[in-house]
Protein backbone atom coordinates (compact mmCIF):
# COMPACT_ATOMS: atom_id res chain seq x y z
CA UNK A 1 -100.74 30.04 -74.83
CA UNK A 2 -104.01 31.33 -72.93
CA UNK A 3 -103.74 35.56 -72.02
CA UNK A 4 -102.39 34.64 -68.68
CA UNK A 5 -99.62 33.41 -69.95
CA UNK A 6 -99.22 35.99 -72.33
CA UNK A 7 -99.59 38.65 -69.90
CA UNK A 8 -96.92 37.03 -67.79
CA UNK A 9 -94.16 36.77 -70.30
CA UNK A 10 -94.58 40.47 -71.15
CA UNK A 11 -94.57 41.62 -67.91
CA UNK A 12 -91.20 39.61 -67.19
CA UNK A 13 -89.92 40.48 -70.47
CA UNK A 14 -88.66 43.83 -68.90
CA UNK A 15 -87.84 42.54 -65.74
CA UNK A 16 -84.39 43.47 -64.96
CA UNK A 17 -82.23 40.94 -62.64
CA UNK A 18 -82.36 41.96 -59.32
CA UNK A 19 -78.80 42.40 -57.27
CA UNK A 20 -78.48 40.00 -54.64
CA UNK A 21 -78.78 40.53 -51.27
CA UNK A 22 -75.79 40.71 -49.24
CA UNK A 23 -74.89 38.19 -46.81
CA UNK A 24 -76.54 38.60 -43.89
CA UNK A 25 -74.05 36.84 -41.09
CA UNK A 26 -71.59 39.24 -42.98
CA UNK A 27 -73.87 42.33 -42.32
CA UNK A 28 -74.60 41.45 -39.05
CA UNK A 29 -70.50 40.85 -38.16
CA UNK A 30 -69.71 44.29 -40.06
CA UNK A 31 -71.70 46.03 -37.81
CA UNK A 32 -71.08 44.46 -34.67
CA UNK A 33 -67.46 44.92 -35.14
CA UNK A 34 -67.70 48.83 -36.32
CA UNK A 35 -69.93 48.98 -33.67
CA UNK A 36 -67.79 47.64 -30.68
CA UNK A 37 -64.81 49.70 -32.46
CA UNK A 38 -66.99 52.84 -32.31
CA UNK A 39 -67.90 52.28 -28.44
CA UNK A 40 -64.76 51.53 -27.68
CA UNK A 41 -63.10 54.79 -28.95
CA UNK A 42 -65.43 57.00 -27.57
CA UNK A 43 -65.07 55.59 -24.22
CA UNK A 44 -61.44 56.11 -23.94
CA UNK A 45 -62.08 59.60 -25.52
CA UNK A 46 -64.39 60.35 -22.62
CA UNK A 47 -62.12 58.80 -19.69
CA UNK A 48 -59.25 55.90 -19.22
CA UNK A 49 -60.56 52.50 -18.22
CA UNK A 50 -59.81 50.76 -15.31
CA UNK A 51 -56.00 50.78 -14.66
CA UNK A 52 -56.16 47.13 -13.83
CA UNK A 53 -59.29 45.41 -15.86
CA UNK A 54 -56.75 44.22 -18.44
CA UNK A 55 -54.27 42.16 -16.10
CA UNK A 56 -58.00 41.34 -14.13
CA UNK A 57 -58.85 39.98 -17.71
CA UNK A 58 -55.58 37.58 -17.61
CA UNK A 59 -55.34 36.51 -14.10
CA UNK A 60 -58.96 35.86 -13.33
CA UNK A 61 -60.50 33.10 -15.39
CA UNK A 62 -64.18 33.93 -13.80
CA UNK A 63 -63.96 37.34 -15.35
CA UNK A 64 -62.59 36.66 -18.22
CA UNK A 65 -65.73 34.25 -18.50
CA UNK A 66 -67.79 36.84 -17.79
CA UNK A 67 -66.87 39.06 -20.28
CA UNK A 68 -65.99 36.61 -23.40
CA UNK A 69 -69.73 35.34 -22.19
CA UNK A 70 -71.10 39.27 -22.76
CA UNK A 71 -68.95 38.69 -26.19
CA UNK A 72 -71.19 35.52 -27.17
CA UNK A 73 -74.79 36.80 -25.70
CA UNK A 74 -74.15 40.06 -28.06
CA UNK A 75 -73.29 38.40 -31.07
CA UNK A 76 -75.74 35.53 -31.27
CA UNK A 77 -78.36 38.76 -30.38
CA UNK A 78 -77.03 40.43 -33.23
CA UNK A 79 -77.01 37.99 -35.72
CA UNK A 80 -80.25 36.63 -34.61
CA UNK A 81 -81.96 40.26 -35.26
CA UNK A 82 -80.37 41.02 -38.03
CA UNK A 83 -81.62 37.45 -39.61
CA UNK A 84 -85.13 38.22 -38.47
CA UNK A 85 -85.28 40.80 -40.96
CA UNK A 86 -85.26 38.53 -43.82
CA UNK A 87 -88.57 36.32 -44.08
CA UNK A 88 -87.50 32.35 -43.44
CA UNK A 89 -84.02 33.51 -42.30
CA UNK A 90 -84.19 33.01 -38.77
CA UNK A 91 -84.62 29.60 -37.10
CA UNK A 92 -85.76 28.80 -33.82
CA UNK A 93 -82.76 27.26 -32.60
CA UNK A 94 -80.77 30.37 -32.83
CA UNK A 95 -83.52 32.36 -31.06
CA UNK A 96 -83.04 29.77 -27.85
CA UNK A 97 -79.42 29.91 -28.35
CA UNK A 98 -79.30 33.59 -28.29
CA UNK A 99 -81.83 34.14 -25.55
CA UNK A 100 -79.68 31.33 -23.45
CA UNK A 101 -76.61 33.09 -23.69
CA UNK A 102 -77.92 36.70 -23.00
CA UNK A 103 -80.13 34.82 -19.95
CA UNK A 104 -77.04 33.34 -18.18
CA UNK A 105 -74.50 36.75 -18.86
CA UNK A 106 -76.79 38.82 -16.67
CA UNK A 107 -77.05 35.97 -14.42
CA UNK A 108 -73.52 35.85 -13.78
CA UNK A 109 -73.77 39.29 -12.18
CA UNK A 110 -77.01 38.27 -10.18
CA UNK A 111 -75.04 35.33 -8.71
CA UNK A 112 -72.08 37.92 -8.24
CA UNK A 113 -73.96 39.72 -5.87
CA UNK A 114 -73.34 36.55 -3.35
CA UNK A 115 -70.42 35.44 -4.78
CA UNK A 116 -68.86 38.28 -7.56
CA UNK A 117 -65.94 37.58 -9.79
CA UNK A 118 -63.36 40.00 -8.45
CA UNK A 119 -63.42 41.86 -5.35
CA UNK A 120 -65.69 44.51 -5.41
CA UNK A 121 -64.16 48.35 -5.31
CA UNK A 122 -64.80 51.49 -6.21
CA UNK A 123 -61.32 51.85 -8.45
CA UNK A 124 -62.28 53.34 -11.86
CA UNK A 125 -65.49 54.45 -11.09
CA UNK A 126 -66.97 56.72 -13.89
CA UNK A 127 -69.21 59.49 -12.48
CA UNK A 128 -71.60 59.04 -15.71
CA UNK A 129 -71.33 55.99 -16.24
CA UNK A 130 -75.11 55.34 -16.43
CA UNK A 131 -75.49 58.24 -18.96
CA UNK A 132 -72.13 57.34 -21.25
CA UNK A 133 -74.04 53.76 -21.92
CA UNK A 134 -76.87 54.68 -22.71
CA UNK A 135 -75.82 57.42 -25.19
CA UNK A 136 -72.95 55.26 -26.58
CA UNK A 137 -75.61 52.59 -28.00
CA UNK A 138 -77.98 54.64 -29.81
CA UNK A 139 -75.50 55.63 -33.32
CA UNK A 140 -75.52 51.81 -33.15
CA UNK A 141 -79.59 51.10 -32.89
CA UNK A 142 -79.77 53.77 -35.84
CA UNK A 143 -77.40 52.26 -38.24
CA UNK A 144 -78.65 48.84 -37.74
CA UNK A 145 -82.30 50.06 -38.20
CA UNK A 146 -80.89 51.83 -41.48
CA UNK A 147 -79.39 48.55 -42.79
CA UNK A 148 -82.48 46.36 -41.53
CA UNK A 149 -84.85 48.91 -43.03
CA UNK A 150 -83.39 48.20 -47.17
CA UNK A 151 -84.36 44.32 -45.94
CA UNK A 152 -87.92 43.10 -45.36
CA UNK A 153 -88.95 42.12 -41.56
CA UNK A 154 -92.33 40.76 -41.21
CA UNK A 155 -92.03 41.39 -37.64
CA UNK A 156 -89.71 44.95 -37.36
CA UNK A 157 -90.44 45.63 -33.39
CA UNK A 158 -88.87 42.37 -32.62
CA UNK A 159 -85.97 43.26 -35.23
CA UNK A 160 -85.73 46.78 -33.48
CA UNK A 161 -85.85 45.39 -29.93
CA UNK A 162 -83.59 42.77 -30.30
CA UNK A 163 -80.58 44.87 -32.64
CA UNK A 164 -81.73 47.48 -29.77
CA UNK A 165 -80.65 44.72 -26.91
CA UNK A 166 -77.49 43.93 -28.48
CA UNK A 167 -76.64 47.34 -29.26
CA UNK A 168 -77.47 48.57 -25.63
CA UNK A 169 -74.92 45.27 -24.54
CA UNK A 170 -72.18 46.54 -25.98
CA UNK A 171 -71.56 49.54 -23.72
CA UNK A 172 -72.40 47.54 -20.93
CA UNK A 173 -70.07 45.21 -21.58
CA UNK A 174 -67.67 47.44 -22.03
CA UNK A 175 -67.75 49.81 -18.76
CA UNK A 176 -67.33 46.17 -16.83
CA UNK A 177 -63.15 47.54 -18.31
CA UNK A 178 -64.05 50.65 -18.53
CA UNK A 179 -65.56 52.05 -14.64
CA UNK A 180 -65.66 49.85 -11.19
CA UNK A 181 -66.14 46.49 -10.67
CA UNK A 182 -69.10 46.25 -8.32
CA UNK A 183 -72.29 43.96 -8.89
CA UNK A 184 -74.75 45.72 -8.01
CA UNK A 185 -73.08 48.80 -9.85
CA UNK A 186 -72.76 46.76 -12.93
CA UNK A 187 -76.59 45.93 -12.53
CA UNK A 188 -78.21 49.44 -12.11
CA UNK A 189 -75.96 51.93 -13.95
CA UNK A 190 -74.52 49.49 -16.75
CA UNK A 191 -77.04 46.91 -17.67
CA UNK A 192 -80.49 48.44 -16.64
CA UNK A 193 -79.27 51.79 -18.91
CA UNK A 194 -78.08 48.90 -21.97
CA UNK A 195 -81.50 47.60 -21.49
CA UNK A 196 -83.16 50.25 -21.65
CA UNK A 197 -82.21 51.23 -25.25
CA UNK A 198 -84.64 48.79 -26.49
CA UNK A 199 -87.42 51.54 -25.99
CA UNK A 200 -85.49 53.90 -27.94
CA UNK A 201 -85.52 51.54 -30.65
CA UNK A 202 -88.97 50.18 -30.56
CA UNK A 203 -89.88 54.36 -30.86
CA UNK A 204 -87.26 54.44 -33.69
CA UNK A 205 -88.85 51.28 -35.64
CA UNK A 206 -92.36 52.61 -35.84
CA UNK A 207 -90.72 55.55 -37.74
CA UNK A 208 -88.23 53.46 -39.59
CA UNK A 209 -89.47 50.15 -40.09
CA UNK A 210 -93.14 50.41 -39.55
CA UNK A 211 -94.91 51.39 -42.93
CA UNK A 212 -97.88 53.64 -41.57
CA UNK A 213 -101.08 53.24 -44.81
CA UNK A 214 -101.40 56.81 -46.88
CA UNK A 215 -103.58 59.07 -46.30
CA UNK A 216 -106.04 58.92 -49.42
């Protein structure tokens, strides 16, 4: 046995066995779900939804498309960041999948300003709408950059943006119950604000996620 050797076995000698690493696809479902339970709750604590969105949900198939679309975009976004933060996790046909989905859900409102889903009205219409989903998403960007951060992402501003994106989705989705049905509503004061999130948490990664070199 040459000293390499040697100096291997004692170094492993007090090696202690790791714990393993939780599931990921669990991790990223645990969250998504506390996550839309959170944004959920604090909507209705803020204001009622829409007194018709839910019989809107059962009588018009477009909508309900819509929205079980949102449901799809968000968690293939989710799962898709949260596997980017372990090396080799992530493949390239989820990234497509995920960027697909997302793609064609804001579509749907793009095409609904020709053509929208229900009739357009100003029933439900929350007078902060714009602010509630913005601030709604970010306990959600810092939790998953909490969870993410105990992981290893080789590339953590495409982590952050992307957990950001899904986490900004969720109230977006959301007020499409929760405030009027309008297009071009939807577009400005609940996506744009949802989409905008993703700056908060490519700030919130370089403090996070981004390990700055000591100062000697």
């Amino acid at each position: 046995m040459n000293r390499h050797d040697v100096l291997i076995a004692e170094l492993s000698s007090e090696l202690a066995p790791g714990k393993p690493r939780p599931d990921i696809n669990l991790v990223a479902a645990g969250w998504l779900l506390l996550s839309a339970v959170y944004v959920v709750l604090v909507t209705h604590l803020f204001g009622p939804i829409r007194p018709n969105s839910l019989s809107q949900l059962a009588h018009e198939p477009r909508f309900l498309l819509e929205n079980l679309l949102g449901l799809a975009a968000i968690g293939l976004t989710a799962v898709a960041a949260f596997r980017s933060a372990i090396p080799g996790a992530l493949g390239a046909g989820l990234i497509r999948v995920a960027a697909a989905s997302m793609a064609l859900w804001l579509a749907s409102y793009v095409v609904g300003l020709f053509n929208p889903a229900l009739e357009p009205s100003m029933l439900g219409k929350r007078d902060h709408c714009l602010i509630e989903t913005f601030i709604y998403a970010l306990p959600p960007v810092l939790a998953a950059l909490l969870l993410v951060r105990r992981l290893y992402p080789l590339t953590p501003m495409r982590t952050a943006v992307a957990l950001s994106l899904a986490a900004g989705m969720l109230p977006a989705l959301y007020m499409q119950l929760a405030c009027m049905y309008a297009p071009e509503h939807i577009l400005k004061f609940h996506i744009l604000p949802g989409m905008t999130v993703m700056f908060v948490g490519a700030g919130l990664a370089v403090m996070l996620l981004i390990k700055r070199p000591r100062r000697v």
